[in-house]
PDB file of N, CA and C in Angstrom:
ATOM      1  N   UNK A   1       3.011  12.803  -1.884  1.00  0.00           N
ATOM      2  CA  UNK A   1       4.108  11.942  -1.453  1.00  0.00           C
ATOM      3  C   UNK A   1       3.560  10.581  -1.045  1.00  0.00           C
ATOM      4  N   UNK A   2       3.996   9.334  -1.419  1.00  0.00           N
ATOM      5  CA  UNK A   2       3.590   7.913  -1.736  1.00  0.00           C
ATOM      6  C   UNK A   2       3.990   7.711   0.073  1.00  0.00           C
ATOM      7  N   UNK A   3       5.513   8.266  -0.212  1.00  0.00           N
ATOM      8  CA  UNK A   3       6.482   7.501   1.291  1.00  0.00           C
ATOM      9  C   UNK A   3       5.322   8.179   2.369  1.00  0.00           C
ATOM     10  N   UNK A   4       4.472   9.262   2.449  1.00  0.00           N
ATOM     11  CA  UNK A   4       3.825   9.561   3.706  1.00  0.00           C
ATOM     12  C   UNK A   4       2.911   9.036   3.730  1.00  0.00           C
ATOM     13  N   UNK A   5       2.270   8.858   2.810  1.00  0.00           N
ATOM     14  CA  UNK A   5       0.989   7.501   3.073  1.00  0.00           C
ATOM     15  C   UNK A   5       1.247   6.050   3.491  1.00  0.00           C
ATOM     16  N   UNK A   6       1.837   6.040   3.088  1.00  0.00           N
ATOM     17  CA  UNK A   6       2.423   4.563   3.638  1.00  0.00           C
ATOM     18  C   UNK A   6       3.090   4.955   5.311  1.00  0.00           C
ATOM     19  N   UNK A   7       3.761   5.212   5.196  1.00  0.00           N
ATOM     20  CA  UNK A   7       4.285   5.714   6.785  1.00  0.00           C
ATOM     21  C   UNK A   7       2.320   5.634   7.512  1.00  0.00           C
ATOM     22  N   UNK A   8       1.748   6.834   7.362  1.00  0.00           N
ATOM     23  CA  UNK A   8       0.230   7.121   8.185  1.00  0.00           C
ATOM     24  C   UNK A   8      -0.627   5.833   8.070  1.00  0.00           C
ATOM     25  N   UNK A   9       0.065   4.759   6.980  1.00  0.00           N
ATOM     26  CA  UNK A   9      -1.137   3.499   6.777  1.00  0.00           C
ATOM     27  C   UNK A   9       0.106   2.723   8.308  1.00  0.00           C
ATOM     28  N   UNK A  10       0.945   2.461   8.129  1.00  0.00           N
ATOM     29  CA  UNK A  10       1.621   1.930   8.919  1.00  0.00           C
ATOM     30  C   UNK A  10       1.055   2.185  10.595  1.00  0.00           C
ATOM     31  N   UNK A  11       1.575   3.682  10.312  1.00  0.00           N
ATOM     32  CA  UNK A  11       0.971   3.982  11.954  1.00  0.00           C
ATOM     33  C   UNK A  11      -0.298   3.662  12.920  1.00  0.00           C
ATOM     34  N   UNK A  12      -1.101   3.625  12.006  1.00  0.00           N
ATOM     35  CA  UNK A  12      -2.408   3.288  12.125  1.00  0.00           C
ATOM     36  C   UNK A  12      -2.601   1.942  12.359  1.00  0.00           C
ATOM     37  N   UNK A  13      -1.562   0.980  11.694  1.00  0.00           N
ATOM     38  CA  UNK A  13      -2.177  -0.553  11.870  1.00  0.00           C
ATOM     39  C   UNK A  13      -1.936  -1.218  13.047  1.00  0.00           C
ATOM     40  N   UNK A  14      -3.194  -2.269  13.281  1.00  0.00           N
ATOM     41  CA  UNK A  14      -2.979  -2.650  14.461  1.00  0.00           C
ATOM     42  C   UNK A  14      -1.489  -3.355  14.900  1.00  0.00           C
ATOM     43  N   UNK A  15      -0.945  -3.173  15.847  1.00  0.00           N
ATOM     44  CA  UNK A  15       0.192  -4.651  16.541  1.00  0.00           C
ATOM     45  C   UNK A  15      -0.421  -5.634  16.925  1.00  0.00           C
ATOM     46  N   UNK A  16      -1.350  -5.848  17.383  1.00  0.00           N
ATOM     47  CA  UNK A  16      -1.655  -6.596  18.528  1.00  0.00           C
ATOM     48  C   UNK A  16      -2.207  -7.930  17.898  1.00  0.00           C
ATOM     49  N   UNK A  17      -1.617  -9.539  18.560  1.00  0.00           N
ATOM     50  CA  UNK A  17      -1.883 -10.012  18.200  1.00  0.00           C
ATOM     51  C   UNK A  17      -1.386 -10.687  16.912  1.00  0.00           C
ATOM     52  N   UNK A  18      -0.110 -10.337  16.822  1.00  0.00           N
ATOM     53  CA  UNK A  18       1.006 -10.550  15.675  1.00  0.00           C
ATOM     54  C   UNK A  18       2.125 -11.754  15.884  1.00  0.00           C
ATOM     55  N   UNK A  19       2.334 -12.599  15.016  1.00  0.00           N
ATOM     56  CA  UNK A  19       2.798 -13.469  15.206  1.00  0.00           C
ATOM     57  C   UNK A  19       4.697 -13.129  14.882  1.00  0.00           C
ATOM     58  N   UNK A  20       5.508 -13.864  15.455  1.00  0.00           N
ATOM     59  CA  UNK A  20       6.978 -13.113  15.449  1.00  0.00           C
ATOM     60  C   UNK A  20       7.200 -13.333  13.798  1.00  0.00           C
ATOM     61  N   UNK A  21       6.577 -13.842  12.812  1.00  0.00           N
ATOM     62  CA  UNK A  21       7.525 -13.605  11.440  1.00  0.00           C
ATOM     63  C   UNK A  21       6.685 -11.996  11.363  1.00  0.00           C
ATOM     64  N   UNK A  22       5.640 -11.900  11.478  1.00  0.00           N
ATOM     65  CA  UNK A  22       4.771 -10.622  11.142  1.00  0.00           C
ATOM     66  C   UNK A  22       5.568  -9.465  12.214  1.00  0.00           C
ATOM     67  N   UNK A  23       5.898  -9.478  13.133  1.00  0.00           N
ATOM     68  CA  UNK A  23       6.544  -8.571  14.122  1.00  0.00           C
ATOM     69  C   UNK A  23       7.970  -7.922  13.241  1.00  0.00           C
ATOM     70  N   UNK A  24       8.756  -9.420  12.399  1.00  0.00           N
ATOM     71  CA  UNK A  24      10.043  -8.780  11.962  1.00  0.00           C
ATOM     72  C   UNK A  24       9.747  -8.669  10.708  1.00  0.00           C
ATOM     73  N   UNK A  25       8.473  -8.577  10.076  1.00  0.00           N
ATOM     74  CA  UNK A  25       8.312  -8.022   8.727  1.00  0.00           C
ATOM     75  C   UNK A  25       7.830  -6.705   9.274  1.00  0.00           C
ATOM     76  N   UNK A  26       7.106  -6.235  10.507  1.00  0.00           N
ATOM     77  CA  UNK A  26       6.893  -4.801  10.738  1.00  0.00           C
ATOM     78  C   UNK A  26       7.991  -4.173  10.728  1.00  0.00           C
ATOM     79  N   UNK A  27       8.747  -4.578  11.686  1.00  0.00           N
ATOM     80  CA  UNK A  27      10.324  -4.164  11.837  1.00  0.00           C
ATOM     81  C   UNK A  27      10.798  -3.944  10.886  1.00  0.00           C
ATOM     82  N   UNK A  28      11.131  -4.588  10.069  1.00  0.00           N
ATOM     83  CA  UNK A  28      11.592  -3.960   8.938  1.00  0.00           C
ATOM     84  C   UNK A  28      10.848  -3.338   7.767  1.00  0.00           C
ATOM     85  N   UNK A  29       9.829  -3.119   7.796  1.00  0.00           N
ATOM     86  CA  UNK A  29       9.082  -2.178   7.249  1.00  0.00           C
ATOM     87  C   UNK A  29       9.503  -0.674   7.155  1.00  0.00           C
ATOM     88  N   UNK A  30       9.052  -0.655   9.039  1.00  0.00           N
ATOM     89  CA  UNK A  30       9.125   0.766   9.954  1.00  0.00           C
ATOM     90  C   UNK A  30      10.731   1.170   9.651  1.00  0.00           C
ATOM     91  N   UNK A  31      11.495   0.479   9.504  1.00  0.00           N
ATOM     92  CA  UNK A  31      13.229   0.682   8.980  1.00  0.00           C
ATOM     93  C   UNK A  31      13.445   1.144   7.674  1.00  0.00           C
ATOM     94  N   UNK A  32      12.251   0.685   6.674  1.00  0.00           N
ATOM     95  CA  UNK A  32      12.617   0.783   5.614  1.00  0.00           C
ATOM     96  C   UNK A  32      12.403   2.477   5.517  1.00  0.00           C
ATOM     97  N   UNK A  33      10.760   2.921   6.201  1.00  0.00           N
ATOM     98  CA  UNK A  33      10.233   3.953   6.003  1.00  0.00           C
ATOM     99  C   UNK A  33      10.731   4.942   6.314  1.00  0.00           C
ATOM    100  N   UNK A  34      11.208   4.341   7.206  1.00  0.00           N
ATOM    101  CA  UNK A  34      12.429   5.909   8.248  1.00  0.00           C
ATOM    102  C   UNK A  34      13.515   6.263   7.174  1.00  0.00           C
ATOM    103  N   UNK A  35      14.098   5.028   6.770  1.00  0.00           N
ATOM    104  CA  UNK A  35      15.236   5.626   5.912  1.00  0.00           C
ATOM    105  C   UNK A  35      14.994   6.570   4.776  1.00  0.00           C
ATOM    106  N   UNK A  36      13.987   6.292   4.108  1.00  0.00           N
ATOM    107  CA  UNK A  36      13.073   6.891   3.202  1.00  0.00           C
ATOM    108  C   UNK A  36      12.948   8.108   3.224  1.00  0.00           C
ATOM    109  N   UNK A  37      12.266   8.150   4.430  1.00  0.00           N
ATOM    110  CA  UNK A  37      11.658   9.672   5.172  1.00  0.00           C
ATOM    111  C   UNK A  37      13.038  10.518   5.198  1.00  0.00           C
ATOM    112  N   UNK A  38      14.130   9.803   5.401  1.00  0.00           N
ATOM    113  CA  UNK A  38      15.207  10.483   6.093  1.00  0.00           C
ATOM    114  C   UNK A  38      15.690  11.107   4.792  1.00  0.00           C
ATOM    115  N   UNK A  39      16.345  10.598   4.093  1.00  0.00           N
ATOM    116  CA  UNK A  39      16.206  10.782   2.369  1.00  0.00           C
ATOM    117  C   UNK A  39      15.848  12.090   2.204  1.00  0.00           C
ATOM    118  N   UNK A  40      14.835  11.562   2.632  1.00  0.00           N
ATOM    119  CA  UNK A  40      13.830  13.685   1.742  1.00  0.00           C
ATOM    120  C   UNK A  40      13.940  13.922   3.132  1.00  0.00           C
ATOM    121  N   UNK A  41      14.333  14.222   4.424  1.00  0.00           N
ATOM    122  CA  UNK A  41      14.521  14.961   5.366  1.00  0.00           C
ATOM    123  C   UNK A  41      15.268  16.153   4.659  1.00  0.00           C
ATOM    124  N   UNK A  42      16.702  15.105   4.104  1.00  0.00           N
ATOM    125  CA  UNK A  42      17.907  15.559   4.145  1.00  0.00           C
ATOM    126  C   UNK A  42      17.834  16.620   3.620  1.00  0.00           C
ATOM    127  N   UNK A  43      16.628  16.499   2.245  1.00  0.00           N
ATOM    128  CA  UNK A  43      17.363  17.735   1.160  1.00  0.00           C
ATOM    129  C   UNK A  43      15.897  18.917   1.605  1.00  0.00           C
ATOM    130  N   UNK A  44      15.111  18.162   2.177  1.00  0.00           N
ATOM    131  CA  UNK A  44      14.182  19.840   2.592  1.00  0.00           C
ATOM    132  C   UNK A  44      14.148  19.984   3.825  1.00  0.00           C
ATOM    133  N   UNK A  45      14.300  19.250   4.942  1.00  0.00           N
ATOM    134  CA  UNK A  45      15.115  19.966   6.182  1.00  0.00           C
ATOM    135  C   UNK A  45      13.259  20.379   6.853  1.00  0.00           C
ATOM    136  N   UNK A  46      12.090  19.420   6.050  1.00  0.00           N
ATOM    137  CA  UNK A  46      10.698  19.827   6.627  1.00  0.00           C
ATOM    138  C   UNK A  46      10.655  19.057   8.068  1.00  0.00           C
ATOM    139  N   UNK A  47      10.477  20.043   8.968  1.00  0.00           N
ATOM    140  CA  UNK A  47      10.149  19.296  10.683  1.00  0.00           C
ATOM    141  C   UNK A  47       9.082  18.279  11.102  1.00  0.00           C
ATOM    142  N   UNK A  48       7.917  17.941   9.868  1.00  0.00           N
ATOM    143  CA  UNK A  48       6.640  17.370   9.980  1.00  0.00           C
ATOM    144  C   UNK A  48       7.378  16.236   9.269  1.00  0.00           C
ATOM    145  N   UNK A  49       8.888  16.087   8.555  1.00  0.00           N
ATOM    146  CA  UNK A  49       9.040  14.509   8.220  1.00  0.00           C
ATOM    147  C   UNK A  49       9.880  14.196   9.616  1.00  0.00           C
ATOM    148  N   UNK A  50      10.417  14.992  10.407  1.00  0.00           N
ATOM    149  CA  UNK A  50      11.175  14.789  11.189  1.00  0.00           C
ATOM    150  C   UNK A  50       9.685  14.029  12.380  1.00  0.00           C
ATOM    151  N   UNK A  51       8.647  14.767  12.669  1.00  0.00           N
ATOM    152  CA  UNK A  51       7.966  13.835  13.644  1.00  0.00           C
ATOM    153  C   UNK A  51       7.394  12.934  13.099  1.00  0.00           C
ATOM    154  N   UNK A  52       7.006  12.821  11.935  1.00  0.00           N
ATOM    155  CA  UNK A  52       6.812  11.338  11.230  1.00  0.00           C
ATOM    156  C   UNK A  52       7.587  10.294  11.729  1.00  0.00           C
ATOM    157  N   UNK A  53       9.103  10.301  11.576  1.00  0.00           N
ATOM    158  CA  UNK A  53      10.194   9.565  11.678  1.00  0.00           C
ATOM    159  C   UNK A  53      10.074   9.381  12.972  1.00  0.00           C
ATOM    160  N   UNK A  54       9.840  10.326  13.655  1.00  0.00           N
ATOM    161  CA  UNK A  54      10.217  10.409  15.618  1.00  0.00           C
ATOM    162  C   UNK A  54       9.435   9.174  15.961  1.00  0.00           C
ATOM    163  N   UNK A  55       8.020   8.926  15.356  1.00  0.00           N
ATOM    164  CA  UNK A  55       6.925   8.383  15.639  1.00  0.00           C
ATOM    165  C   UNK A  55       7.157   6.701  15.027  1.00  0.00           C
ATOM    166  N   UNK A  56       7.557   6.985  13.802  1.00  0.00           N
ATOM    167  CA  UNK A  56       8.075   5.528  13.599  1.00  0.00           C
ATOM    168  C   UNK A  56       8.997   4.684  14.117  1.00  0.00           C
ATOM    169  N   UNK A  57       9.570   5.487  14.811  1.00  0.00           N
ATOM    170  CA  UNK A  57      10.715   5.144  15.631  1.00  0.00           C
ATOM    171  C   UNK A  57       9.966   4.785  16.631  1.00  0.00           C
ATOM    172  N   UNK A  58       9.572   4.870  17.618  1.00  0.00           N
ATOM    173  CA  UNK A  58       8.884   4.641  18.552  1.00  0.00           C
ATOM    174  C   UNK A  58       7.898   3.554  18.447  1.00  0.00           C
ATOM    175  N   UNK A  59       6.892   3.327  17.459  1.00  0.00           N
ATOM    176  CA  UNK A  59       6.723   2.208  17.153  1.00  0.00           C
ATOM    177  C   UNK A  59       7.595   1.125  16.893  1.00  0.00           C
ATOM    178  N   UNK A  60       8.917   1.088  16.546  1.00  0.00           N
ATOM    179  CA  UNK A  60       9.546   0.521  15.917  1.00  0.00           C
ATOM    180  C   UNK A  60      10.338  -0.112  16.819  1.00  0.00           C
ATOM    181  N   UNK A  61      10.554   0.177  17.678  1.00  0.00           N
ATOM    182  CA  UNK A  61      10.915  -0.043  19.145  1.00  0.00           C
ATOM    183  C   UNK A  61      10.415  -1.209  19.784  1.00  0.00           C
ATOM    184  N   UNK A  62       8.558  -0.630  20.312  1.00  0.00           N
ATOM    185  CA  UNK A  62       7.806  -0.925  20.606  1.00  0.00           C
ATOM    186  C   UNK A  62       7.783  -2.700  20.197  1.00  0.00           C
ATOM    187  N   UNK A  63       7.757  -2.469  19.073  1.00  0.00           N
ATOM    188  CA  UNK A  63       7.891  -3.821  18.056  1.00  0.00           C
ATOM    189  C   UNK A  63       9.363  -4.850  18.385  1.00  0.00           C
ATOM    190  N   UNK A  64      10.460  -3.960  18.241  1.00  0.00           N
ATOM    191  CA  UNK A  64      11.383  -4.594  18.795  1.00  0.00           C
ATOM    192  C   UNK A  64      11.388  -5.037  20.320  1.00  0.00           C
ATOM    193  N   UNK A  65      11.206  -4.572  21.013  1.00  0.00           N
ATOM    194  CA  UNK A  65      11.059  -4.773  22.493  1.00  0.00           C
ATOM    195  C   UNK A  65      10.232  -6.303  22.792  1.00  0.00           C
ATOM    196  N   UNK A  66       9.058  -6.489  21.831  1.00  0.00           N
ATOM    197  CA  UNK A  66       8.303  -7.770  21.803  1.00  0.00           C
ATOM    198  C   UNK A  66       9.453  -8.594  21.401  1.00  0.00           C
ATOM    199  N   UNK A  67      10.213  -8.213  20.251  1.00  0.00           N
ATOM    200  CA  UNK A  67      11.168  -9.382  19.479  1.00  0.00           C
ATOM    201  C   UNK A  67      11.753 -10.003  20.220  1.00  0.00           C
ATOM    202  N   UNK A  68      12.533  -9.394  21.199  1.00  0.00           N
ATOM    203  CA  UNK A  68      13.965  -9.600  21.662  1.00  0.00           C
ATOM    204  C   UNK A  68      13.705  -9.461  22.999  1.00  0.00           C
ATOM    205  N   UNK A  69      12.540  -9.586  23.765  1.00  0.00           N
ATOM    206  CA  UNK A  69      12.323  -9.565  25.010  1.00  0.00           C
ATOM    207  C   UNK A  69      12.771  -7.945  26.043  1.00  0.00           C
ATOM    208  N   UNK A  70      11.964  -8.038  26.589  1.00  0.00           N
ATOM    209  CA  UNK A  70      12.786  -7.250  27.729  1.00  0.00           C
ATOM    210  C   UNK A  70      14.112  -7.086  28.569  1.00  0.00           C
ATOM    211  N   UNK A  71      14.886  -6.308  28.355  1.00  0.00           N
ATOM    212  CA  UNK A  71      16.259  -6.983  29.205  1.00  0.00           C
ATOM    213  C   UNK A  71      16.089  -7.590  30.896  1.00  0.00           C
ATOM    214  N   UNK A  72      17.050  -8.324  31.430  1.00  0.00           N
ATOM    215  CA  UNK A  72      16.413  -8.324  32.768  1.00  0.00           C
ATOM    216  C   UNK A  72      17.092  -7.043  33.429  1.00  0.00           C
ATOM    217  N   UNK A  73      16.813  -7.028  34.624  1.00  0.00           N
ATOM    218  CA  UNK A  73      16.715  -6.039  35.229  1.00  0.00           C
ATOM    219  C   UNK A  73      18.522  -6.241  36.332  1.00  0.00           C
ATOM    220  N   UNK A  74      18.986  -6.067  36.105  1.00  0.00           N
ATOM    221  CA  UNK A  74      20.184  -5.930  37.018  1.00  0.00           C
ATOM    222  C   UNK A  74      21.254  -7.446  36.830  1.00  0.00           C
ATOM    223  N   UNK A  75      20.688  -8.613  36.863  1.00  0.00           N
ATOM    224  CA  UNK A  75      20.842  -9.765  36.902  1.00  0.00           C
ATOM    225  C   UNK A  75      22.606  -9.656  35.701  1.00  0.00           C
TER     226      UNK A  75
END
């Protein structure tokens, strides 16, 4: 499977040190891959694409959270 190598090259690469066009080309990367993943979730229902996805998600976040700042806090 092409889509899981790419997902494990993803996971692996560094963030740090990324400039914001490179942040929303990750972003939408990690979006593209999930959907992907989700795809063949659907029709084999395997739990190891499901923590793949869990994990990209979480990066994906991570990434967003830099984009769009932190919310403030009560304000």
């Amino acid at each position: 499977m092409d889509i899981l190598e790419e997902a494990s090259n993803f996971e692996t690469a560094k963030m740090s040190h990324m400039s914001t066009s490179d942040r929303v080309t990750a972003s939408r990367e990690a979006k593209r891959l999930i959907l992907e993943i989700n795809e063949i979730y659907k029709k084999t229902q395997d739990s190891n694409l499901m923590d793949v996805m869990k994990r990209l998600t979480a990066k994906k976040k991570r990434i967003d959270i830099r984009l769009k700042g932190r919310p403030d806090s009560g304000l």
